[in-house]
Every structure is written in structure tokens, then in C-alpha cells.
C-alpha atoms as a PDB file:
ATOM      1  CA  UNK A   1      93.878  -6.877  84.055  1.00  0.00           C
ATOM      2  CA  UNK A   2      97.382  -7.902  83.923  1.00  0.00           C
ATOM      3  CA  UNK A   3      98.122 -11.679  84.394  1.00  0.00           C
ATOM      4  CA  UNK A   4     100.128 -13.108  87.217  1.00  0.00           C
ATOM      5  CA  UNK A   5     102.774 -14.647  84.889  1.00  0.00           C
ATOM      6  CA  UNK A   6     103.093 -10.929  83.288  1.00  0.00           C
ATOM      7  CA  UNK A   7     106.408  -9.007  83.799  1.00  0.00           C
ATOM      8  CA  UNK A   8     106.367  -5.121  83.509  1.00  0.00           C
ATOM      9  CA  UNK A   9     108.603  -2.461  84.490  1.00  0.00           C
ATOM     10  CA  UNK A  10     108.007  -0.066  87.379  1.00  0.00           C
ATOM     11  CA  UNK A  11     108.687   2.725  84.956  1.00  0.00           C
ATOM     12  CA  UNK A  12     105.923   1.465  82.518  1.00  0.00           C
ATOM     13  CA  UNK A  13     102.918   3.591  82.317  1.00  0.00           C
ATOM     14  CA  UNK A  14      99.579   0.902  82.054  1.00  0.00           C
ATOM     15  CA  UNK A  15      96.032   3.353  81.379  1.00  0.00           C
ATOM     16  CA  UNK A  16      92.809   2.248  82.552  1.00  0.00           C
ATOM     17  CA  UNK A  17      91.405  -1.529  81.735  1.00  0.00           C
ATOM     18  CA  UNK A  18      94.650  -2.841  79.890  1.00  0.00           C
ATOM     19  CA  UNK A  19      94.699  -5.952  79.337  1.00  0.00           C
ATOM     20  CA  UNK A  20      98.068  -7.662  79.439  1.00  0.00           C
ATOM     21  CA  UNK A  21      98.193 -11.493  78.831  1.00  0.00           C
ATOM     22  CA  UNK A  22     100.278 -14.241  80.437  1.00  0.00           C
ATOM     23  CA  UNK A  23     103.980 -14.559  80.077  1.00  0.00           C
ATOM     24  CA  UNK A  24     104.031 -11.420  78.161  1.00  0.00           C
ATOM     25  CA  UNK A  25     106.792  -8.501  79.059  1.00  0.00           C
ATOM     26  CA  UNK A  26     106.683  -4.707  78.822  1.00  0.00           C
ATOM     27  CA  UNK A  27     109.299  -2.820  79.564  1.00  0.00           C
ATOM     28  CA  UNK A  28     111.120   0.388  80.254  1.00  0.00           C
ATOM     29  CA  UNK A  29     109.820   3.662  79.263  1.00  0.00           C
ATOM     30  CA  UNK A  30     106.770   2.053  77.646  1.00  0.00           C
ATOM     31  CA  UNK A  31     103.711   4.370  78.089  1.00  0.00           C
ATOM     32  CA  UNK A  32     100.438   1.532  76.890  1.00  0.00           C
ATOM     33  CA  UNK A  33      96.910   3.715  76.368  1.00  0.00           C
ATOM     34  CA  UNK A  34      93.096   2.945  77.968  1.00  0.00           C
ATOM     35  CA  UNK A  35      91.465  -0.022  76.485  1.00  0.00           C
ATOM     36  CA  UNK A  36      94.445  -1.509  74.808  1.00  0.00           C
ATOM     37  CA  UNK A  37      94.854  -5.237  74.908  1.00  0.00           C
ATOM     38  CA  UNK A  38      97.900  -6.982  74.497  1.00  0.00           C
ATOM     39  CA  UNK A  39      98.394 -10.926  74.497  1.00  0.00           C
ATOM     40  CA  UNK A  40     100.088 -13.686  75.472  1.00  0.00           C
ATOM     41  CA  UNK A  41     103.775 -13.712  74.892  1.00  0.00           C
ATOM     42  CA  UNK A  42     104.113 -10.477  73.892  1.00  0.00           C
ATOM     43  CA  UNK A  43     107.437  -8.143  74.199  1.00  0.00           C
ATOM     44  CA  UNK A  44     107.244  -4.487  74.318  1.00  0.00           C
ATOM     45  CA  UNK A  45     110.626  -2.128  74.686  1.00  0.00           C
ATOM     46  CA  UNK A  46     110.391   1.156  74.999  1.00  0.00           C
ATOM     47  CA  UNK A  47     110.642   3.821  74.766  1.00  0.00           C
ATOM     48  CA  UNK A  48     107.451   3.291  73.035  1.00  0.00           C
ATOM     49  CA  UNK A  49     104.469   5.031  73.063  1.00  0.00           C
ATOM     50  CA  UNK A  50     100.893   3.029  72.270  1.00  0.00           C
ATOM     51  CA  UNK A  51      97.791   5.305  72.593  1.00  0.00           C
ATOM     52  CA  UNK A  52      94.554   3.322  72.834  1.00  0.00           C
ATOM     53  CA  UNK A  53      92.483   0.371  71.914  1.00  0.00           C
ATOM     54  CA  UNK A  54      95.224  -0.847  70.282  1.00  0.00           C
ATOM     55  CA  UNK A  55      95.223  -4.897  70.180  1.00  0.00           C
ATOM     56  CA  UNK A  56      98.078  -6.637  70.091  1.00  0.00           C
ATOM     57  CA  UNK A  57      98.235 -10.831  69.556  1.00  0.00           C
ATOM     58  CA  UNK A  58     100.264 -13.228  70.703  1.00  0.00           C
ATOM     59  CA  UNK A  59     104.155 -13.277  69.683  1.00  0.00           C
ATOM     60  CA  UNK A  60     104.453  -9.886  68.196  1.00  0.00           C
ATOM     61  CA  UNK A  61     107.447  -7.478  69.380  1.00  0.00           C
ATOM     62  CA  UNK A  62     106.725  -4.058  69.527  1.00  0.00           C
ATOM     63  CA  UNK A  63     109.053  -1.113  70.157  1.00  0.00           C
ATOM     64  CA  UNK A  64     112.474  -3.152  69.565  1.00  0.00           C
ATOM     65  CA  UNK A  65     115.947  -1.848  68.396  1.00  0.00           C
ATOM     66  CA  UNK A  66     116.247  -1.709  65.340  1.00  0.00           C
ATOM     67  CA  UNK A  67     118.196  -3.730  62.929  1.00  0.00           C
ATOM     68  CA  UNK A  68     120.488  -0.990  61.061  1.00  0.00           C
ATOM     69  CA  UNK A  69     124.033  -1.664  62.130  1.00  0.00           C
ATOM     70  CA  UNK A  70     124.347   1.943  62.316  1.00  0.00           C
ATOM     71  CA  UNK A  71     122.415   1.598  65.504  1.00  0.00           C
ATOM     72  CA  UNK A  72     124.299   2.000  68.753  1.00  0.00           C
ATOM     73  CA  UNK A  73     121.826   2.373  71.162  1.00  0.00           C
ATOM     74  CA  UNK A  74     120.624   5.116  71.550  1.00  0.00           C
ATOM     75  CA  UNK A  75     117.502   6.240  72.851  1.00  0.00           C
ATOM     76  CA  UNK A  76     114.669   6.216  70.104  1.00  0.00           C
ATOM     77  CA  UNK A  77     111.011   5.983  69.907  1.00  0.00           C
ATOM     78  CA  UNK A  78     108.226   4.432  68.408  1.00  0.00           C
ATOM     79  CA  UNK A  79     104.565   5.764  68.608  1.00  0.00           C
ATOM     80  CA  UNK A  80     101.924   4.084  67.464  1.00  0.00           C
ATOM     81  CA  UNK A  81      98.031   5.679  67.438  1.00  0.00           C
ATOM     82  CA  UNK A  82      94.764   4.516  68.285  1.00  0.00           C
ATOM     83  CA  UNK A  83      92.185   1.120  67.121  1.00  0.00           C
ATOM     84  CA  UNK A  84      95.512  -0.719  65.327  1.00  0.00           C
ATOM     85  CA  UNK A  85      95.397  -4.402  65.234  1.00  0.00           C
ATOM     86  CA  UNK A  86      98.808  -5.996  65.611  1.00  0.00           C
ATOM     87  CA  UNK A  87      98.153  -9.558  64.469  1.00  0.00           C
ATOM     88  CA  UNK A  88     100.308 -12.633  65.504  1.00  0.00           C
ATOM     89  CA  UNK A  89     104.462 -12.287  64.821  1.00  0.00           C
ATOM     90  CA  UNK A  90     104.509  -8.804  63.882  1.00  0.00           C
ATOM     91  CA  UNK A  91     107.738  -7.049  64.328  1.00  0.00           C
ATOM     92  CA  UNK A  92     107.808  -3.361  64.712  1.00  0.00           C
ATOM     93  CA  UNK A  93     111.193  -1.232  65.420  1.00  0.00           C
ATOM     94  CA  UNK A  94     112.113   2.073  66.708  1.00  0.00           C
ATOM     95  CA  UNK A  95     113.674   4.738  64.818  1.00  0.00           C
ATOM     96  CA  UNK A  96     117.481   6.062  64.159  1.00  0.00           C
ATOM     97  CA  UNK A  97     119.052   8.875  64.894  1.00  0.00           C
ATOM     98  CA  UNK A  98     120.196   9.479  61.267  1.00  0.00           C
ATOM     99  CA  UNK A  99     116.502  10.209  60.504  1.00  0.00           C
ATOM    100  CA  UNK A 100     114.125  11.666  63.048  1.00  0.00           C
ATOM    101  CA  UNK A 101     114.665   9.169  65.464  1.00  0.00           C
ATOM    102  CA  UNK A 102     111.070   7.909  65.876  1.00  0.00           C
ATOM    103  CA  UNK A 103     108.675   5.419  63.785  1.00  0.00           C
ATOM    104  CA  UNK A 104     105.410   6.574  63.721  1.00  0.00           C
ATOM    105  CA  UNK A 105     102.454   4.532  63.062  1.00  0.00           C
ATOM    106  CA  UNK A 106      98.944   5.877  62.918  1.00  0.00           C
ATOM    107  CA  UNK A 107      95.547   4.801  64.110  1.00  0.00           C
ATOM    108  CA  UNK A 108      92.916   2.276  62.730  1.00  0.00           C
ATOM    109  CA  UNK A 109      95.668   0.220  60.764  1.00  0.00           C
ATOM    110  CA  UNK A 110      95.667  -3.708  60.584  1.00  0.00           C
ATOM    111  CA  UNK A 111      98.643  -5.810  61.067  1.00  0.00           C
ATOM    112  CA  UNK A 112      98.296  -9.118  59.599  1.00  0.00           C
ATOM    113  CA  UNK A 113     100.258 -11.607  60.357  1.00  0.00           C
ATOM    114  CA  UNK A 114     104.126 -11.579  60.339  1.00  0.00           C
ATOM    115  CA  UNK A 115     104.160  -7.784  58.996  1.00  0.00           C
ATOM    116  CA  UNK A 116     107.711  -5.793  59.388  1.00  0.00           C
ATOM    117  CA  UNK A 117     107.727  -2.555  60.439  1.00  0.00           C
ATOM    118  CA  UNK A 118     111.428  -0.905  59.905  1.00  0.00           C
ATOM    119  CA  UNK A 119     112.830   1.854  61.745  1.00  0.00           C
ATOM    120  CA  UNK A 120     112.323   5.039  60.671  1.00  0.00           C
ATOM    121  CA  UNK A 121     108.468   3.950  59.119  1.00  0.00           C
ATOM    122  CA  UNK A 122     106.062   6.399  58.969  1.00  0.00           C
ATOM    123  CA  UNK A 123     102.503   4.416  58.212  1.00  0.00           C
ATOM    124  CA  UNK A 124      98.996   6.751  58.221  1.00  0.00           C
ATOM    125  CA  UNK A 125      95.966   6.016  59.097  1.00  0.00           C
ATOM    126  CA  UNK A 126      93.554   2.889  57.802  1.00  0.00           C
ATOM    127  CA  UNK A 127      96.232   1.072  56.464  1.00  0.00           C
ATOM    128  CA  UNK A 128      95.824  -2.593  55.710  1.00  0.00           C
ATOM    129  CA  UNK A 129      99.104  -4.829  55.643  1.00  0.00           C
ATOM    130  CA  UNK A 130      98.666  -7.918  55.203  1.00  0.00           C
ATOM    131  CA  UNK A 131     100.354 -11.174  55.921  1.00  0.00           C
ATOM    132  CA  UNK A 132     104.105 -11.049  55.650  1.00  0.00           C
ATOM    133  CA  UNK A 133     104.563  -7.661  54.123  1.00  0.00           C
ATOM    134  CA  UNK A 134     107.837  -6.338  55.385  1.00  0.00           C
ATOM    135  CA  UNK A 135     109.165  -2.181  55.314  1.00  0.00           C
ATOM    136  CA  UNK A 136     112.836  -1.562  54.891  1.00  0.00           C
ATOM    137  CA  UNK A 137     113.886   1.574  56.626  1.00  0.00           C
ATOM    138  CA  UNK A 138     112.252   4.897  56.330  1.00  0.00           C
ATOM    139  CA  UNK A 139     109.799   3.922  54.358  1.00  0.00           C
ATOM    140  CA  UNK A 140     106.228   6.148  54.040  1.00  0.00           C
ATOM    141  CA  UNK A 141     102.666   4.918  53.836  1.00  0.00           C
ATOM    142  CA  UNK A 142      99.842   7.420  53.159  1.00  0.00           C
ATOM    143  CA  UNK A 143      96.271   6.998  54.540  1.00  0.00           C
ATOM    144  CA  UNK A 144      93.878   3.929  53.181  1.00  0.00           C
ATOM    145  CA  UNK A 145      96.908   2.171  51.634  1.00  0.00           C
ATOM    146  CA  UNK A 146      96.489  -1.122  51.097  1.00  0.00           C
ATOM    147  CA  UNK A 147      99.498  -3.715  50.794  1.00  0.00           C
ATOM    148  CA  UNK A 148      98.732  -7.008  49.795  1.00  0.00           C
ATOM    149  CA  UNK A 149     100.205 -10.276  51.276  1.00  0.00           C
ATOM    150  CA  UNK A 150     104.054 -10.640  50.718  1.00  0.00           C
ATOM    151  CA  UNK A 151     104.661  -7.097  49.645  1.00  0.00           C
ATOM    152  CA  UNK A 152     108.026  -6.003  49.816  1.00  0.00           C
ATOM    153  CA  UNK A 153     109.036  -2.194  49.797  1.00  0.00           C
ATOM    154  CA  UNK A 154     112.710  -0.985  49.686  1.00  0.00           C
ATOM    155  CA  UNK A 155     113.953   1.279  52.002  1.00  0.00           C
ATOM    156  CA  UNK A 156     113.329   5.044  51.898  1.00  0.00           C
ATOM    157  CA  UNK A 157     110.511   4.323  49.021  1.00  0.00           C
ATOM    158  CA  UNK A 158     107.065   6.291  49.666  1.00  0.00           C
ATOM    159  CA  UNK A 159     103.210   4.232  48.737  1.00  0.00           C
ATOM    160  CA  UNK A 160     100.843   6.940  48.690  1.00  0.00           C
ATOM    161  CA  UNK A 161      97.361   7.766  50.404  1.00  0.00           C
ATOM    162  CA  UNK A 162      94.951   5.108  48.749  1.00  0.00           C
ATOM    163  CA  UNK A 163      97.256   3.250  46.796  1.00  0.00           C
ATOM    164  CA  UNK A 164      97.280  -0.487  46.662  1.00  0.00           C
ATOM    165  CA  UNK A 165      99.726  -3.901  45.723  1.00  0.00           C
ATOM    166  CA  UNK A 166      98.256  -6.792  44.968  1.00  0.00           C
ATOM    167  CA  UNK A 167      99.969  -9.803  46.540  1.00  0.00           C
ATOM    168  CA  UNK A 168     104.041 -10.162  46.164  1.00  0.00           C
ATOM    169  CA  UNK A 169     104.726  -7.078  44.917  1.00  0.00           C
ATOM    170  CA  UNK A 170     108.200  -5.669  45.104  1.00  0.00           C
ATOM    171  CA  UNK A 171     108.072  -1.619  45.541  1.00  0.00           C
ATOM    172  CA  UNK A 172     111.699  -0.365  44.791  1.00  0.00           C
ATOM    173  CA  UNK A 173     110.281   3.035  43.719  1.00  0.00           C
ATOM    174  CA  UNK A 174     107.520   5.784  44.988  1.00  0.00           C
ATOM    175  CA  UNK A 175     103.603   4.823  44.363  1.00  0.00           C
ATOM    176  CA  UNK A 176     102.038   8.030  43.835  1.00  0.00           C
ATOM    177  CA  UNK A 177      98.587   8.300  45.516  1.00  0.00           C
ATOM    178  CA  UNK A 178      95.696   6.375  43.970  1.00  0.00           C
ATOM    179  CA  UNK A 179      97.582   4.158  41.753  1.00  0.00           C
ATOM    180  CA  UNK A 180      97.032   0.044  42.081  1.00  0.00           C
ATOM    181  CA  UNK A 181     100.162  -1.880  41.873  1.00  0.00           C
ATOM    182  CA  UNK A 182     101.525  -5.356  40.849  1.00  0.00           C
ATOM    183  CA  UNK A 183     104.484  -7.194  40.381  1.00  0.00           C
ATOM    184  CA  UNK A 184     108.554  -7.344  40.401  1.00  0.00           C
ATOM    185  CA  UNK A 185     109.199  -4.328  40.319  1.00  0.00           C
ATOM    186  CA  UNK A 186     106.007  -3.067  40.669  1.00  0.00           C
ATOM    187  CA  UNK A 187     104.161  -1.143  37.774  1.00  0.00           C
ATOM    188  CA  UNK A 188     100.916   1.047  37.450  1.00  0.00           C
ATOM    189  CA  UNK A 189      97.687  -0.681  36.997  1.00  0.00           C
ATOM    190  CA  UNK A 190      94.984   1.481  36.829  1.00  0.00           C
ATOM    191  CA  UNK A 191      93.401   3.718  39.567  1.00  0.00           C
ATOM    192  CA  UNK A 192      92.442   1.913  42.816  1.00  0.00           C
ATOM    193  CA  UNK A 193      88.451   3.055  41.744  1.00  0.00           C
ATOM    194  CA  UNK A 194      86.847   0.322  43.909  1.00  0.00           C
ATOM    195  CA  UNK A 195      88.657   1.519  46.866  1.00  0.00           C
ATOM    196  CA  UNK A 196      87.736   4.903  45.981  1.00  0.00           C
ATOM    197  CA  UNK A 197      83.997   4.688  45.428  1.00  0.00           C
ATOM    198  CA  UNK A 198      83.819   2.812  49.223  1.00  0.00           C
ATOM    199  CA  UNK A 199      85.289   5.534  50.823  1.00  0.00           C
ATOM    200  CA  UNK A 200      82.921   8.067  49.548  1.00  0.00           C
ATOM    201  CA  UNK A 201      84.606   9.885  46.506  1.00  0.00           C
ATOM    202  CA  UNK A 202      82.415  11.996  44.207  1.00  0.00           C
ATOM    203  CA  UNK A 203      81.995  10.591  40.799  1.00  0.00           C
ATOM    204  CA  UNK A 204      83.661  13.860  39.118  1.00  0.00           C
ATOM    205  CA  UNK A 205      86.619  12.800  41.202  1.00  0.00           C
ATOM    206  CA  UNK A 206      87.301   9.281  40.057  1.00  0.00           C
ATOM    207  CA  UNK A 207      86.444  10.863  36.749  1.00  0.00           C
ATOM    208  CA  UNK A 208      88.952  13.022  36.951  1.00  0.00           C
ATOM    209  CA  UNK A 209      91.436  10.944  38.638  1.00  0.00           C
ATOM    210  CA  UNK A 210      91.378   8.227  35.423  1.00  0.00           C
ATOM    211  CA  UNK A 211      92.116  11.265  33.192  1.00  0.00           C
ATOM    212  CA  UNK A 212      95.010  12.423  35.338  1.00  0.00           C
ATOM    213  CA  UNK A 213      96.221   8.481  35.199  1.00  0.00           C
ATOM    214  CA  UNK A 214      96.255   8.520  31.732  1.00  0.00           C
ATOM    215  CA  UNK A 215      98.096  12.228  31.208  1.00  0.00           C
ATOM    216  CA  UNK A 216     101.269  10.247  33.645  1.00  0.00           C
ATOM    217  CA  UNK A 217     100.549   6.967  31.866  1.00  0.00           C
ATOM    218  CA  UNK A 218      99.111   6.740  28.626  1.00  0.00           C
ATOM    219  CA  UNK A 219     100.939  10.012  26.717  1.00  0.00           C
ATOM    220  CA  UNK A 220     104.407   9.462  27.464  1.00  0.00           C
ATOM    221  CA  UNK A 221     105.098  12.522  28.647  1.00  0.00           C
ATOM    222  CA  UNK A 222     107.901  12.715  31.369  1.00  0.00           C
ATOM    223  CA  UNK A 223     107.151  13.631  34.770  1.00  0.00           C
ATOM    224  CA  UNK A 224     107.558  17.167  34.342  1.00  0.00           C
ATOM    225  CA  UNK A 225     105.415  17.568  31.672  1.00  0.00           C
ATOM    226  CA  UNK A 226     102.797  15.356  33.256  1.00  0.00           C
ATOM    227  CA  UNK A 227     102.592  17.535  36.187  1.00  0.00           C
ATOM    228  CA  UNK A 228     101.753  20.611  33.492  1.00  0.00           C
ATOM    229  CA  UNK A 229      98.819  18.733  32.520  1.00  0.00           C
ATOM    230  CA  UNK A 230      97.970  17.846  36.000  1.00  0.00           C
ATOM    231  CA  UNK A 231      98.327  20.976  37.628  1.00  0.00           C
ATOM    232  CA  UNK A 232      95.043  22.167  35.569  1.00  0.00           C
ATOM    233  CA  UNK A 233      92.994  18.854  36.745  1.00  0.00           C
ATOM    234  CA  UNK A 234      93.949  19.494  40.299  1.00  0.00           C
ATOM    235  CA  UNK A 235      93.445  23.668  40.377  1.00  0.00           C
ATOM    236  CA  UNK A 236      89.906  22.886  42.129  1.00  0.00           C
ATOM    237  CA  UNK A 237      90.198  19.212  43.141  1.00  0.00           C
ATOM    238  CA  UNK A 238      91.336  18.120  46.422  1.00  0.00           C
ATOM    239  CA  UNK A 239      91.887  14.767  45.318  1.00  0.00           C
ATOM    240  CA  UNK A 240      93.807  15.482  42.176  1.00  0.00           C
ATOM    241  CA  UNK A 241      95.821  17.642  43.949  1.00  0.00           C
ATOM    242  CA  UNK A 242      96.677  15.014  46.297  1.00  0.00           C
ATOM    243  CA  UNK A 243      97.835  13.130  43.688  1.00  0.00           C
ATOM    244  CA  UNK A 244     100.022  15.888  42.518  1.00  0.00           C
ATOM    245  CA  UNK A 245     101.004  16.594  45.826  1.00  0.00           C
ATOM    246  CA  UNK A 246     102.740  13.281  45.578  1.00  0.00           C
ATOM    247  CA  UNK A 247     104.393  13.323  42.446  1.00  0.00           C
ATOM    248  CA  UNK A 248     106.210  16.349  43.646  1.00  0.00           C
ATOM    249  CA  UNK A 249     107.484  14.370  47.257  1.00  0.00           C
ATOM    250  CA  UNK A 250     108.455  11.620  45.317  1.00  0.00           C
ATOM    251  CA  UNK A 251     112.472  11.211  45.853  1.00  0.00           C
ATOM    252  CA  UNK A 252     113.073   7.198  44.168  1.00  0.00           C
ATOM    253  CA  UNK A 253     111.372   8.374  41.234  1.00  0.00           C
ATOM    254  CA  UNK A 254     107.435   6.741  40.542  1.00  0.00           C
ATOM    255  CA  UNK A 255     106.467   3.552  39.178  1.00  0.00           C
ATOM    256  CA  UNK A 256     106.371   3.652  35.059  1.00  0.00           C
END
């Protein structure tokens, strides 16, 4: 259903049983998936790509230029997945041509309210960002991150698959996968083991994951030589090896 007061492009493509809300506006090259729902007072530029049951609340703009004054309009993208929830005010940009052009934002992710999303983003899948977290440019989220309310994260900086911030935190380096977060700048605290046990891990990985926190933490070893030590944790451990697997991508340097 799209409401009367609604204004959308001709060249928009609308799947089956959108729901479009009054006064909102979609517009060129916009392509908006089945089941997706989007509110009242909504903008969405394109080109932008949402797949579906997406929801997306009142006031938020979606698929916008971006604000890097390198920007001189040209034609980017931003492609968001499947199940997000785009809460109230949330502002989410298309990419650059001085990266890969396109922002890319998974599927099952919640918005909360007020939440930046840069150009250049890449978020995964299950994220949680809550109120008024904002992403500088070319920023990376893995899978299950969590980012709690007010959580700041500089630009080009990656926050790895199951990570977590607690509330305020400043991020001006990577967050390897796993590791809970606090403060300005952020440090380590710990392995995010709640998190962990919810989402099914084994007990032999958690177990293994709080050694491989302490070889980077607790030994003061540098990074090199912590990846030694990790590389035997992680030889038959898919999760360890994740965790590995970021330490090597990281390109600020990690969180110490």
C-alpha cells in the first residue's frame, strides 16, 4: 500500500505488499524488496538497493549523498539486505568512488535511533547499533557486533564479528573479533562470553578463546608474537581462527 500523500519516482522499483507511509518520498533508481515497510516521512535516494522485510520508521534518510567533500556526484550505491530495522532519524549514505563505490549493509541488523551510517560502511549481519552511534567513512562491522549507545568509530577502523562497546565508546583503532570494549579510546575488556554462549558456541571454544585473550593481552607480547601463540590455538578451531583471521586484516592497529 502506498499512501496518497506518498511521492515516488516512475523509475522506482516497489515489490509486492510494500508499504510506503504518508508524506514519505522515494526516489530515482531506488529498487525497495517484498514485504518491506517504510514510514511516514521517510526519504529514500537512490541508487539504492533494499531487499526485503526491511522496516524503516519515520524520519530516517536512506540512500543519500554522502558527506565527503570529495564527493562530486557521481553515481554510487547503497545496498542494504533483508529483516533490518531502521529506527527513527537514522541516516545512511552511499558510497565513494575512492573506495568501492557502494555501502553495504547486511540483513537482520537493528538501527536504533539516530544511528549514522557513513559512506563506504560495510556492516554484516545481526548487528545491533544502538541509539546515536555514528560510522565515519569506510568503516567495517563483522557479524553479531554489538555497539552500544553513543559509540563513535573513526573512519576506516574495522569492529570485528561478535565484538561489543559498551555505551560511549570511542573506537579510533581495529576491535579484533570477540573482544568487549569500553571507553575513550576504547580498550580490551575481556571476551564478549555472554554473547558467545547465546549464540551457541561450544564450551572448548570460549575456553579457548579466554586463553587466546590472554596470549594478546595478558603476556605482553607484540602482535607478531601473539599471533605465534595463536596460530597453534586456532590450527583446529574455527572460532580462534576467526579471531586470528582478524588480527591479520587489521590496518589501524588493535585496541591494547
Amino acid at each position: 500500500m502506498i499512501h496518497s500523500t506518498a511521492i515516488v519516482d516512475s523509475s522506482a522499483k516497489i515489490g509486492a505488499d510494500v508499504k510506503i507511509g504518508p508524506y514519505s518520498v522515494i526516489g530515482a533508481d531506488v529498487e525497495i524488496g517484498d514485504g518491506t515497510e517504510v514510514g511516514p516521512h521517510v526519504v529514500i535516494n537512490g541508487p539504492t538497493t533494499i531487499g526485503k522485510n526491511n522496516r524503516i520508521f519515520q524520519f530516517a534518510s536512506v540512500g543519500e549523498e554522502c558527506q565527503d567533500k570529495k564527493y562530486a556526484g557521481e553515481p554510487t550505491t547503497l545496498v542494504i539486505g533483508d529483516n533490518n530495522v531502521i529506527r527513527e532519524a537514522c541516516t545512511l549514505h552511499r558510497g565513494t568512488v575512492q573506495d568501492n563505490g557502494t555501502t553495504i549493509i547486511g540483513s537482520n541488523n537493528l538501527f536504533m535511533v539516530n544511528v549514522h551510517v557513513a559512506h563506504d560502511c560495510i556492516v554484516g549481519d545481526h548487528c545491533i547499533l544502538a541509539n546515536d552511534t555514528n560510522l565515519a567513512g569506510h568503516v567495517k562491522i563483522g557479524d553479531y557486533a554489538i555497539l552500544g549507545g553513543a559509540t563513535q568509530v573513526h573512519q576506516f577502523c574495522s569492529i570485528g564479528a561478535h565484538a561489543m562497546c559498551g555505551t560511549g565508546t570511542v573506537v579510533l583503532k581495529d576491535i579484533p573479533a570477540y573482544i568487549m570494549a569500553q571507553g575513550y579510546p576504547a580498550g580490551p575488556h575481556g571476551i564478549n562470553s555472554e554473547g558467545l554462549k547465546r549464540r551457541g558456541f561450544s564450551k572448548d571454544s570460549i575456553l579457548r578463546l579466554r586463553k587466546a585473550y590472554k596470549v594478546l593481552y595478558r603476556q605482553s607480547l607484540t602482535l607478531a608474537e601473539a599471533l605465534e601463540e595463536l596460530e597453534t590455538l586456532a590450527a583446529d578451531n574455527d572460532a580462534v581462527a576467526l579471531l586470528t583471521d582478524s588480527l591479520k586484516a587489521a590496518t589501524r592497529g588493535i585496541i591494547r
